[in-house]
PDB file of N, CA and C in Angstrom:
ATOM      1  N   UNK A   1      36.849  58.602  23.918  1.00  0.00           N
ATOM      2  CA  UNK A   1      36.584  57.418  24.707  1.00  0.00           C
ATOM      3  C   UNK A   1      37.646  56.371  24.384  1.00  0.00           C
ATOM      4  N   UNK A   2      37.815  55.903  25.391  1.00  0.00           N
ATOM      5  CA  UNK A   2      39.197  54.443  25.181  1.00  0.00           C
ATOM      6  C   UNK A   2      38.870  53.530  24.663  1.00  0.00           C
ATOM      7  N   UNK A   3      39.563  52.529  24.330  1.00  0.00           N
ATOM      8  CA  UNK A   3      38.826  51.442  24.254  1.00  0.00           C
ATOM      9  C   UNK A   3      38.486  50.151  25.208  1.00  0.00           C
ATOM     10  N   UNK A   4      39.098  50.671  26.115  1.00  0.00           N
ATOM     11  CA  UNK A   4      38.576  49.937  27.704  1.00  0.00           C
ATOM     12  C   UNK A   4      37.064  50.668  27.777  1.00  0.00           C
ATOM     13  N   UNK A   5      36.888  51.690  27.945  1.00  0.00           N
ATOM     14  CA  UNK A   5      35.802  52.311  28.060  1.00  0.00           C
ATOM     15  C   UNK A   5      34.684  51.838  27.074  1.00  0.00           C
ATOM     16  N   UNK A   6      35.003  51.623  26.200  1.00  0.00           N
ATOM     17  CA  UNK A   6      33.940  51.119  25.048  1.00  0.00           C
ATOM     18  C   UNK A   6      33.954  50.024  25.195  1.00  0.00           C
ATOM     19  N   UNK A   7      34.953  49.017  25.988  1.00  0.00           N
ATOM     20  CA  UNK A   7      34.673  47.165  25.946  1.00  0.00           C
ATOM     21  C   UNK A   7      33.157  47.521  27.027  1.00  0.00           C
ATOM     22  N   UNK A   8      33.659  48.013  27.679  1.00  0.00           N
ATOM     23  CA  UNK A   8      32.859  48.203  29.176  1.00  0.00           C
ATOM     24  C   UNK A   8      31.341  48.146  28.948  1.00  0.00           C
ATOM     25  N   UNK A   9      31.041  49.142  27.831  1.00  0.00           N
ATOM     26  CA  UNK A   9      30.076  49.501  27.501  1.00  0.00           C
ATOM     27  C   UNK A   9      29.294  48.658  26.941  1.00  0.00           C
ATOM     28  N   UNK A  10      29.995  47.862  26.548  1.00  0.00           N
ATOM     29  CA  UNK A  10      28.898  46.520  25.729  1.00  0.00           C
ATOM     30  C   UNK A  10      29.116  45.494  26.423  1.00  0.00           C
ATOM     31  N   UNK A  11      29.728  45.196  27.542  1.00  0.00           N
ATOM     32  CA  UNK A  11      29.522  44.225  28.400  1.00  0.00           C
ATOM     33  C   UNK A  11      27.849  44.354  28.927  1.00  0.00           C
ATOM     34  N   UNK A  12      27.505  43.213  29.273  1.00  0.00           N
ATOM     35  CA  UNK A  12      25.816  43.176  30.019  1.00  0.00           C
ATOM     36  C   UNK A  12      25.977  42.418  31.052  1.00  0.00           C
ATOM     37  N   UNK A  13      27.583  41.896  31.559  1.00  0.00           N
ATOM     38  CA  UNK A  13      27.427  40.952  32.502  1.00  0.00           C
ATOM     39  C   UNK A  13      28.448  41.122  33.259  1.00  0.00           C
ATOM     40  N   UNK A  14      28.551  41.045  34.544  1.00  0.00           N
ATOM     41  CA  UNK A  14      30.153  41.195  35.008  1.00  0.00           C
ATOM     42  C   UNK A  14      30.826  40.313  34.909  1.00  0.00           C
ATOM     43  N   UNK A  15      32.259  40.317  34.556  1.00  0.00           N
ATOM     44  CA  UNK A  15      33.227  39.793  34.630  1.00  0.00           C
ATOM     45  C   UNK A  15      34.058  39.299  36.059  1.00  0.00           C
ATOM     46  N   UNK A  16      34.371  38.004  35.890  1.00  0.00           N
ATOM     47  CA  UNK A  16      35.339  38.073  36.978  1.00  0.00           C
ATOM     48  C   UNK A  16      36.745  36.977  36.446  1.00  0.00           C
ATOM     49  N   UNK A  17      37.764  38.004  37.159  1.00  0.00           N
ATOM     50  CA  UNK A  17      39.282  37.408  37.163  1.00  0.00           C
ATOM     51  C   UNK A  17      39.200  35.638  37.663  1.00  0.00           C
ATOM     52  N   UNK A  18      39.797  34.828  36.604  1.00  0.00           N
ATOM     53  CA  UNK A  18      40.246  33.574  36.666  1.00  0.00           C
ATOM     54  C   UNK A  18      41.240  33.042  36.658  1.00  0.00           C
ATOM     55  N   UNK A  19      42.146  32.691  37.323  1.00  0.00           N
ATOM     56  CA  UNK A  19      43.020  31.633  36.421  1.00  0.00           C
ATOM     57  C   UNK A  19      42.546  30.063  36.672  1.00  0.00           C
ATOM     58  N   UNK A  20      41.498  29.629  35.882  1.00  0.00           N
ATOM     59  CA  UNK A  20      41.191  28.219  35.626  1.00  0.00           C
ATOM     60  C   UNK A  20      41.772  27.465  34.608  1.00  0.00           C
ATOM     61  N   UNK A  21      41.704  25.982  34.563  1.00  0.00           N
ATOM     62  CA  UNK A  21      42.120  25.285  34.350  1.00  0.00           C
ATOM     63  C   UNK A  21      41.042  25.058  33.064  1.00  0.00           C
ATOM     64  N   UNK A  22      41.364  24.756  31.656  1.00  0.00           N
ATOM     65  CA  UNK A  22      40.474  24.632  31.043  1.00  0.00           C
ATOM     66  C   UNK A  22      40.521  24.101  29.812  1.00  0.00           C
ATOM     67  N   UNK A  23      39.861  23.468  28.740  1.00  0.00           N
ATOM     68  CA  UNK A  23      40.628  22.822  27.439  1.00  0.00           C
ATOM     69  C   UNK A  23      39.487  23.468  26.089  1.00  0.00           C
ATOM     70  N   UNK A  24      40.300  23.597  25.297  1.00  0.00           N
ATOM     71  CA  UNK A  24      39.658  24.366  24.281  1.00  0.00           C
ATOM     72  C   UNK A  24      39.910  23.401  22.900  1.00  0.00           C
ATOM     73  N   UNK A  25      38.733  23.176  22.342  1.00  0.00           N
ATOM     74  CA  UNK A  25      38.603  22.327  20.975  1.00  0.00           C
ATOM     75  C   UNK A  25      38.078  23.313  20.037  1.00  0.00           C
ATOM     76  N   UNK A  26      38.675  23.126  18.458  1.00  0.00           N
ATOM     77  CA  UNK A  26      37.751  23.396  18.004  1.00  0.00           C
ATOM     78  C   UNK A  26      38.779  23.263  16.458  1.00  0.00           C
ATOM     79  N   UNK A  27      38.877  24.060  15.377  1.00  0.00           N
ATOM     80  CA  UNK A  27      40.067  24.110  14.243  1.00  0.00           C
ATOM     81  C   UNK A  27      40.563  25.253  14.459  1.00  0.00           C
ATOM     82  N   UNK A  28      41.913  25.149  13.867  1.00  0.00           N
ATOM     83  CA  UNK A  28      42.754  26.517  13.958  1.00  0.00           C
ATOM     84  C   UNK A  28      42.774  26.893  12.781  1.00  0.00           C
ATOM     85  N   UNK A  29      43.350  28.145  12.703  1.00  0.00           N
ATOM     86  CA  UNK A  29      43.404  28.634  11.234  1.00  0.00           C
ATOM     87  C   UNK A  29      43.808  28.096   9.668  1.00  0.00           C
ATOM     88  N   UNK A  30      44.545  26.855   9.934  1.00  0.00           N
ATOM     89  CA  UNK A  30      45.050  25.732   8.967  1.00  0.00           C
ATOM     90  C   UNK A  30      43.864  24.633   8.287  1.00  0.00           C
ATOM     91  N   UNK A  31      43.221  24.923  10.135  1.00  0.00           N
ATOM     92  CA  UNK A  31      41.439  24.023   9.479  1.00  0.00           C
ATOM     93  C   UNK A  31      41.902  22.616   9.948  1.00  0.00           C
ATOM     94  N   UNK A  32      42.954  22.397  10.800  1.00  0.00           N
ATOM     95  CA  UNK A  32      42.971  21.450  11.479  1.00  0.00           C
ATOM     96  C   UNK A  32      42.455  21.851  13.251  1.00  0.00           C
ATOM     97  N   UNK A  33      41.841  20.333  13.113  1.00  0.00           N
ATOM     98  CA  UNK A  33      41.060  20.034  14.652  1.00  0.00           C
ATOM     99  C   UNK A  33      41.973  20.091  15.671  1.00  0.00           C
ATOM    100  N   UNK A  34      41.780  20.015  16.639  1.00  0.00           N
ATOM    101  CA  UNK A  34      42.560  20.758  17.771  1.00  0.00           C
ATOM    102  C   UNK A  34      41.924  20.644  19.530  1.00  0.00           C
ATOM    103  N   UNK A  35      42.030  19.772  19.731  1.00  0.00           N
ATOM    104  CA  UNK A  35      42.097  19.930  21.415  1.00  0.00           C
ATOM    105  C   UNK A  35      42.903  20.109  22.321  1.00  0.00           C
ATOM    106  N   UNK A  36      43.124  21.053  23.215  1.00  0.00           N
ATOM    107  CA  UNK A  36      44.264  21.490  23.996  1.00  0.00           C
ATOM    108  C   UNK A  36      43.864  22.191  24.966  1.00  0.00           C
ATOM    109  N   UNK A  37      44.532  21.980  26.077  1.00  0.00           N
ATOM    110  CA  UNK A  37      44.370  23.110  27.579  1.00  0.00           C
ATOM    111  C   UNK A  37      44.801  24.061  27.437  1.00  0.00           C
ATOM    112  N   UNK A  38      44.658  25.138  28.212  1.00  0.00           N
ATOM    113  CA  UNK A  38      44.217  26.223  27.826  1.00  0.00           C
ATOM    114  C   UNK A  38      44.238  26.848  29.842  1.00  0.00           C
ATOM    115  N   UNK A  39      44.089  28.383  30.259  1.00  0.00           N
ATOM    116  CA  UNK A  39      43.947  28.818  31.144  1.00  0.00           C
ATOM    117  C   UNK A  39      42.827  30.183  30.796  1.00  0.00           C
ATOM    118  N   UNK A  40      41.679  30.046  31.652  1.00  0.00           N
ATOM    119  CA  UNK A  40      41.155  31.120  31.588  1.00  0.00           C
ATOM    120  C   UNK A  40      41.197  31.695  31.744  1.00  0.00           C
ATOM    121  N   UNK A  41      40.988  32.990  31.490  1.00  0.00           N
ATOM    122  CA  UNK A  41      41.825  34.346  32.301  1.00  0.00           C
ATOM    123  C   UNK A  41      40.449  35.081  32.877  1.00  0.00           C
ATOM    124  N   UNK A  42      39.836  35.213  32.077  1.00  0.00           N
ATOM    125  CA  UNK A  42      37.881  35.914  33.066  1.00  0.00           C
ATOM    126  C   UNK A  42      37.346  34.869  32.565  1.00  0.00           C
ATOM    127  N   UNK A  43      36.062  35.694  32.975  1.00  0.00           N
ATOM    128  CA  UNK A  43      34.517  34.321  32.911  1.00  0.00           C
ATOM    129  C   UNK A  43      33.304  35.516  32.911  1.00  0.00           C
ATOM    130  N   UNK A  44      32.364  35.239  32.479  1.00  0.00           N
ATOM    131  CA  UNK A  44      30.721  36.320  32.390  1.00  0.00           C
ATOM    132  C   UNK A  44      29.542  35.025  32.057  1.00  0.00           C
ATOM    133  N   UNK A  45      28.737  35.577  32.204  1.00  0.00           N
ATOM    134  CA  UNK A  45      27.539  34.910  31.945  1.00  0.00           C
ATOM    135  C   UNK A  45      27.453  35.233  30.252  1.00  0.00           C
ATOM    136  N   UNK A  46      28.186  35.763  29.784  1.00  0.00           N
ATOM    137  CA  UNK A  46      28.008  35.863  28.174  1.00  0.00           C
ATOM    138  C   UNK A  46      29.453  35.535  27.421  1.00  0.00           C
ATOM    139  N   UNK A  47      30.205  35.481  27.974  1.00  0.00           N
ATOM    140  CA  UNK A  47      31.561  35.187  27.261  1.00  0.00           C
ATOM    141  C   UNK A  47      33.011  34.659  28.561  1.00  0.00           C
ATOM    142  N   UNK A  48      33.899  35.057  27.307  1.00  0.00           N
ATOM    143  CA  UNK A  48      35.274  34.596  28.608  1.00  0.00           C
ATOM    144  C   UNK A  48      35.985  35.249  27.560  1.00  0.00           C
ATOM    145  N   UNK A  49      37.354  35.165  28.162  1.00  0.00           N
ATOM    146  CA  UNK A  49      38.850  35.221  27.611  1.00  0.00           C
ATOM    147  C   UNK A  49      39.845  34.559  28.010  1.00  0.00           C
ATOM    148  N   UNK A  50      40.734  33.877  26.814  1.00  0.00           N
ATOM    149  CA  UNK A  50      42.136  32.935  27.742  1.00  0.00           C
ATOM    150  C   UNK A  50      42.659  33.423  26.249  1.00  0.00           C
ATOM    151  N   UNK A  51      43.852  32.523  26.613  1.00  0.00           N
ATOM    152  CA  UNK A  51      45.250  32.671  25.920  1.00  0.00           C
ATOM    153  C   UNK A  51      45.214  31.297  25.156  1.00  0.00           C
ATOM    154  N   UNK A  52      45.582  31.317  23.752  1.00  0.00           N
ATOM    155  CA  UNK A  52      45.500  30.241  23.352  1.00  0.00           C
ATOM    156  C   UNK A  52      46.875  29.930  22.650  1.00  0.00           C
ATOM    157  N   UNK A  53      47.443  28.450  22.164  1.00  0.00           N
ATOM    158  CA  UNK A  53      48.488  27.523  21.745  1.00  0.00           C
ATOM    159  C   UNK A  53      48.969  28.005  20.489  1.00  0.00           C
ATOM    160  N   UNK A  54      48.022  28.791  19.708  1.00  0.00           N
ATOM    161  CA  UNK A  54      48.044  28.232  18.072  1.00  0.00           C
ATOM    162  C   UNK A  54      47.149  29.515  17.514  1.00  0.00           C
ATOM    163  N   UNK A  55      47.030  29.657  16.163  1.00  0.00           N
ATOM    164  CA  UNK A  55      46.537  30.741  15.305  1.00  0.00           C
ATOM    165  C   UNK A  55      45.217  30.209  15.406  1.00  0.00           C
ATOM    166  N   UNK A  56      44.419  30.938  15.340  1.00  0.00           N
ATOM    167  CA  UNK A  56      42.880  30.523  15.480  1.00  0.00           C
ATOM    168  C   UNK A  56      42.205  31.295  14.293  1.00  0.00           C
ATOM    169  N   UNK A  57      41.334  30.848  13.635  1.00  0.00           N
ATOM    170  CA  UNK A  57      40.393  31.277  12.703  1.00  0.00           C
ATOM    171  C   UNK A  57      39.636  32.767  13.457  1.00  0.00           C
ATOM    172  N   UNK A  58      39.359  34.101  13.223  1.00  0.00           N
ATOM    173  CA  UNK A  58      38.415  34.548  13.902  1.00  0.00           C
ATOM    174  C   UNK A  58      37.284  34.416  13.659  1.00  0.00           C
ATOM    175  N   UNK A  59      36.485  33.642  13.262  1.00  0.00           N
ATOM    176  CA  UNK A  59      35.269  33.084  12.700  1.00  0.00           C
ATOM    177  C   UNK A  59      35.076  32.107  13.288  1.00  0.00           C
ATOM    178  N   UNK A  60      36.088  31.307  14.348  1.00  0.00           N
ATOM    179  CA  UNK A  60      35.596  29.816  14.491  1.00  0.00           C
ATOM    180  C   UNK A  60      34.587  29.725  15.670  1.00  0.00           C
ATOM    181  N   UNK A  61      33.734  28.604  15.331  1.00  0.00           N
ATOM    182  CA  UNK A  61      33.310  28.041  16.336  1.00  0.00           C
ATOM    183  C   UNK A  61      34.231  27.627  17.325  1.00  0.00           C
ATOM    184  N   UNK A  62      33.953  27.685  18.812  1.00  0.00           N
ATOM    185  CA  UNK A  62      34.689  26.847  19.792  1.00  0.00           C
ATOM    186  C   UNK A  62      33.997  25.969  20.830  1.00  0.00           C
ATOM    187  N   UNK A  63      34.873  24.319  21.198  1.00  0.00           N
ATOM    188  CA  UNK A  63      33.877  24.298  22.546  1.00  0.00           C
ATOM    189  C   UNK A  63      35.105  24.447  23.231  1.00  0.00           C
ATOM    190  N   UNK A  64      34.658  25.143  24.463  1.00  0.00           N
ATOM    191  CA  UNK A  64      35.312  25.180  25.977  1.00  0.00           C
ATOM    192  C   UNK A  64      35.229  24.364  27.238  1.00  0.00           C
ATOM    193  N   UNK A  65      35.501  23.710  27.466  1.00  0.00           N
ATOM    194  CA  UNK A  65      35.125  22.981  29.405  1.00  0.00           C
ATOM    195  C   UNK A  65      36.198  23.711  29.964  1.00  0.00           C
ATOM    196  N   UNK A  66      35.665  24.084  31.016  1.00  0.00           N
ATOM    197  CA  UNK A  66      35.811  24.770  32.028  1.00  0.00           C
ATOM    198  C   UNK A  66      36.079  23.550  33.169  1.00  0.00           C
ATOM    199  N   UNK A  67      37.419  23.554  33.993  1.00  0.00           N
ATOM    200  CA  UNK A  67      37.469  22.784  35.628  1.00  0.00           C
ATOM    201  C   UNK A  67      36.593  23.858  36.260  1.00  0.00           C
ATOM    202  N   UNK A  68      35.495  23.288  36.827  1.00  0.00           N
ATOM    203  CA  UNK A  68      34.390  24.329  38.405  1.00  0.00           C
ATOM    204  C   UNK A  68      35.952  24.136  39.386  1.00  0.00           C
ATOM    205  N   UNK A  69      36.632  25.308  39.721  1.00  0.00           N
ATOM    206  CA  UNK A  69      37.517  24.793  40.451  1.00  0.00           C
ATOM    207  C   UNK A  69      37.305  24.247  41.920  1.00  0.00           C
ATOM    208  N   UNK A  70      35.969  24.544  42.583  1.00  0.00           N
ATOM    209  CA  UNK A  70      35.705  23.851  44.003  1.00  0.00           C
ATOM    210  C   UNK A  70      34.820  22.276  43.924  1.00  0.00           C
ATOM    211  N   UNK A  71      34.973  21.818  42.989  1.00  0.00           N
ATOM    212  CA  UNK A  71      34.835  20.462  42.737  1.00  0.00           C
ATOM    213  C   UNK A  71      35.645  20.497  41.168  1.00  0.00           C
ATOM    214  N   UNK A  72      36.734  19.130  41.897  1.00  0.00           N
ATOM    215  CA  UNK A  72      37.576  19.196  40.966  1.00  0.00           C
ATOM    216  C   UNK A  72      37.446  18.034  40.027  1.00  0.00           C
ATOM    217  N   UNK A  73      36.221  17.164  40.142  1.00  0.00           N
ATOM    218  CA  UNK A  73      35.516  16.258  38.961  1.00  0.00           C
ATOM    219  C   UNK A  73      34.707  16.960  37.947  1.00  0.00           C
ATOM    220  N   UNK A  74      34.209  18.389  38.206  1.00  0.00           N
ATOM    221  CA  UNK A  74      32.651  18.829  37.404  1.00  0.00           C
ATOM    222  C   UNK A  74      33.650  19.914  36.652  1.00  0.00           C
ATOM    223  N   UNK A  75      33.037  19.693  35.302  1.00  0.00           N
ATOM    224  CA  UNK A  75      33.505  20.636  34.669  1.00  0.00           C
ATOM    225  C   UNK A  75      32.385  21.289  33.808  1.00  0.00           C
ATOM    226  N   UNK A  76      32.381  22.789  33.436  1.00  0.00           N
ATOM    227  CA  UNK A  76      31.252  23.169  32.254  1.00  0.00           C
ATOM    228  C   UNK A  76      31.607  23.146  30.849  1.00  0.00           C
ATOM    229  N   UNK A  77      30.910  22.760  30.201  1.00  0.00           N
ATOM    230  CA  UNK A  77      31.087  22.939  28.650  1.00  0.00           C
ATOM    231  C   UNK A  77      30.010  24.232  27.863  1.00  0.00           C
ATOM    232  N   UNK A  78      30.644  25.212  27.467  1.00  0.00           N
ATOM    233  CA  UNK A  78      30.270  26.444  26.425  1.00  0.00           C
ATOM    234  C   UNK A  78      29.963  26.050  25.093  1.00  0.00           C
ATOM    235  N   UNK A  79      29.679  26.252  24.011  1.00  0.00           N
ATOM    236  CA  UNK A  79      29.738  26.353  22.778  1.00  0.00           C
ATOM    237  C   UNK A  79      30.060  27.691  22.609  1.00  0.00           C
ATOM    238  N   UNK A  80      31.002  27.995  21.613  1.00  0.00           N
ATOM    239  CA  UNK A  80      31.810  30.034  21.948  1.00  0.00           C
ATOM    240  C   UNK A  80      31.592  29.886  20.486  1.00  0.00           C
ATOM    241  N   UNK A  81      31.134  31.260  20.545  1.00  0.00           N
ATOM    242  CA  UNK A  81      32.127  32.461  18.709  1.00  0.00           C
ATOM    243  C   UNK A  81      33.633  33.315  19.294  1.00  0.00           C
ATOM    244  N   UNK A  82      34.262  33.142  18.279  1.00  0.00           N
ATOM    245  CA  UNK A  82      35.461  34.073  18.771  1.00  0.00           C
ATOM    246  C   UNK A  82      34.764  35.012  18.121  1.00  0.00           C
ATOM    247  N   UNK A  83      34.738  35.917  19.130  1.00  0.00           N
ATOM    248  CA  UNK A  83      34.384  37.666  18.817  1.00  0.00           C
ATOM    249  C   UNK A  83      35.901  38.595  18.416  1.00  0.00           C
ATOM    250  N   UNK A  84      37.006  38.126  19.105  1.00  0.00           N
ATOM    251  CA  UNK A  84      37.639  39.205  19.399  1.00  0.00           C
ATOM    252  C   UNK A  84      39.280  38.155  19.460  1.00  0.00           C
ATOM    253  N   UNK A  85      40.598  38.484  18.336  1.00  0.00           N
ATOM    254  CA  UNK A  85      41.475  37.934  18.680  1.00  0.00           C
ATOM    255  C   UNK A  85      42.651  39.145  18.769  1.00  0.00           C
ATOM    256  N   UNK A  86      43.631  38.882  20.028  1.00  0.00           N
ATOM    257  CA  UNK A  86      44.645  39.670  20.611  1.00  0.00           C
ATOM    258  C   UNK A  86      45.882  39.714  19.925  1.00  0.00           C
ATOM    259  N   UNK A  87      46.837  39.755  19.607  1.00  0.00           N
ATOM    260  CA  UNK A  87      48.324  40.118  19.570  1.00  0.00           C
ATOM    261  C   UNK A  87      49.126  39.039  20.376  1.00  0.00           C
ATOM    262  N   UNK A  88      48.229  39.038  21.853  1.00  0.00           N
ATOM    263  CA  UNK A  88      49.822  37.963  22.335  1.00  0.00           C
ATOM    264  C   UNK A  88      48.565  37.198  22.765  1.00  0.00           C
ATOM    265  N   UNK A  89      48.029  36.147  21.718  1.00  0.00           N
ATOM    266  CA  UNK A  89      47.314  35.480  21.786  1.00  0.00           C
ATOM    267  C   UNK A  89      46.219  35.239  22.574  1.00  0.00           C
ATOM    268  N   UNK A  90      45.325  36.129  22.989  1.00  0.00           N
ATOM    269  CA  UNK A  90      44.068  36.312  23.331  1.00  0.00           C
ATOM    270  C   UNK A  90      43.419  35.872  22.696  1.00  0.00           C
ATOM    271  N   UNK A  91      42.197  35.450  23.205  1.00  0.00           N
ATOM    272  CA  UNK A  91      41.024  34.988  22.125  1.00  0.00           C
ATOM    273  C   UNK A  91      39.963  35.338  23.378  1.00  0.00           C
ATOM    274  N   UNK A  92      38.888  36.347  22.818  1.00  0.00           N
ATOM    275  CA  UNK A  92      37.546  37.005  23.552  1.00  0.00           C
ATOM    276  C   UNK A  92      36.508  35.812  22.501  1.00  0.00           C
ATOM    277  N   UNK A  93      35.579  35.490  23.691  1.00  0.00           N
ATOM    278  CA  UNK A  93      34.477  34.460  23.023  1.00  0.00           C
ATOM    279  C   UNK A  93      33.155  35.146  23.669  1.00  0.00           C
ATOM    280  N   UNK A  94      32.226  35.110  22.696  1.00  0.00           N
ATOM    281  CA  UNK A  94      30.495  34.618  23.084  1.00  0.00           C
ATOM    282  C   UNK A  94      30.020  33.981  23.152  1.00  0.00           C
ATOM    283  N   UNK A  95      29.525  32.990  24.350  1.00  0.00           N
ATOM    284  CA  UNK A  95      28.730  31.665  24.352  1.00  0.00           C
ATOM    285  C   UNK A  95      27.569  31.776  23.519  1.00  0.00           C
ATOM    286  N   UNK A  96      26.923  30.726  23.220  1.00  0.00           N
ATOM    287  CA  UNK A  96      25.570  30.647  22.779  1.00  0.00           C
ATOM    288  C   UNK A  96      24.929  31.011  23.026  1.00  0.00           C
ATOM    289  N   UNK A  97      25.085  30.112  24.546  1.00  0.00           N
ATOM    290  CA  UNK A  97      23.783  30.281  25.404  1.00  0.00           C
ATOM    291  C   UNK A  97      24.579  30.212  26.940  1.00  0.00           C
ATOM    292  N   UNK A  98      23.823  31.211  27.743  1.00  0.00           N
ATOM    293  CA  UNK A  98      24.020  31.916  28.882  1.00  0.00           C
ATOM    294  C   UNK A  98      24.494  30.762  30.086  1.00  0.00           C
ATOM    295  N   UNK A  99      24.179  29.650  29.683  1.00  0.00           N
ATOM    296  CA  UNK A  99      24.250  28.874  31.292  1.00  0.00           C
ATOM    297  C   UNK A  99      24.794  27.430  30.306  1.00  0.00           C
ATOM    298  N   UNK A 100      25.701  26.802  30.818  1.00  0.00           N
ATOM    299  CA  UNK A 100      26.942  26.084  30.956  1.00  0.00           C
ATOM    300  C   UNK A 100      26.534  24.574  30.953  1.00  0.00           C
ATOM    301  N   UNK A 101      26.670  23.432  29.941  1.00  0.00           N
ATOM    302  CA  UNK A 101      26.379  22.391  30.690  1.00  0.00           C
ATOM    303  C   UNK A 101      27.628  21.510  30.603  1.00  0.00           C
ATOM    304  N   UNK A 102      27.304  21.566  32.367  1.00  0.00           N
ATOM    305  CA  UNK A 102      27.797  20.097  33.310  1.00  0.00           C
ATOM    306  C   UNK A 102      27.863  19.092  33.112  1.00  0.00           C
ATOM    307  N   UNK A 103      29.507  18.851  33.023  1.00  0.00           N
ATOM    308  CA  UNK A 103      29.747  17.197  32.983  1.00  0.00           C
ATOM    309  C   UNK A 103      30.596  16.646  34.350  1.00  0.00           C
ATOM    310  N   UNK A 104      30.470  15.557  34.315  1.00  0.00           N
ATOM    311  CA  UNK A 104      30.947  15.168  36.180  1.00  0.00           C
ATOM    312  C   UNK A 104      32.726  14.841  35.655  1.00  0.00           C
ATOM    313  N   UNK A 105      32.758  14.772  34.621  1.00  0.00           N
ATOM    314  CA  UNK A 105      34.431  14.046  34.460  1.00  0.00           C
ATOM    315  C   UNK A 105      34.793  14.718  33.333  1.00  0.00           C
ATOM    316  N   UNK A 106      36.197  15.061  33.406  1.00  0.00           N
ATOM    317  CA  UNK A 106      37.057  14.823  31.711  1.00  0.00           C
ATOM    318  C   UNK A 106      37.507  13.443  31.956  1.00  0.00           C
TER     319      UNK A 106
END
């Protein structure tokens, strides 16, 4: 079995292709704080994946806001675990909790 085949398998939610607009806080591996934009690359009702600036802890907590890209005032905010960090800077996250809260502005 691949290991595409085995991500697959423990997914519970579908995925869909993004490129959103998005800013990611949280500490990097130095243990300094850190807010910065960021592009999403998917989205699920249980996680995401983007590309990130900087070395990241794989242990860290993250928050995420998300631009809703068809209203371009509302954005969502996640609380993430990095589950999963890439080579050319990937970072795979698990939200907390399943559903997103809405803020009207950055």
């Amino acid at each position: 079995m691949t290991n595409s085949e085995t991500d697959k398998e423990r997914r519970h939610s579908r995925r869909f292709q993004v490129a959103w607009d998005m800013f990611v806080a949280g500490k990097d591996r130095s243990g300094c704080d850190f807010d910065e934009a960021a592009t999403l690359a998917n989205l699920s009702s249980g996680g995401a994946f983007f590309y990130a600036h900087r070395s990241l802890d794989p242990r860290a907590t993250l928050e995420l806001r998300v631009r809703v890209p068809f209203k371009r005032e509302n954005w969502m905010k996640y609380a993430a675990q990095i589950t999963r960090l890439e080579e050319n800077d990937g970072v795979a996250v698990r939200f907390d909790e399943p559903r997103p809260v809405f803020i009207l502005s950055e």
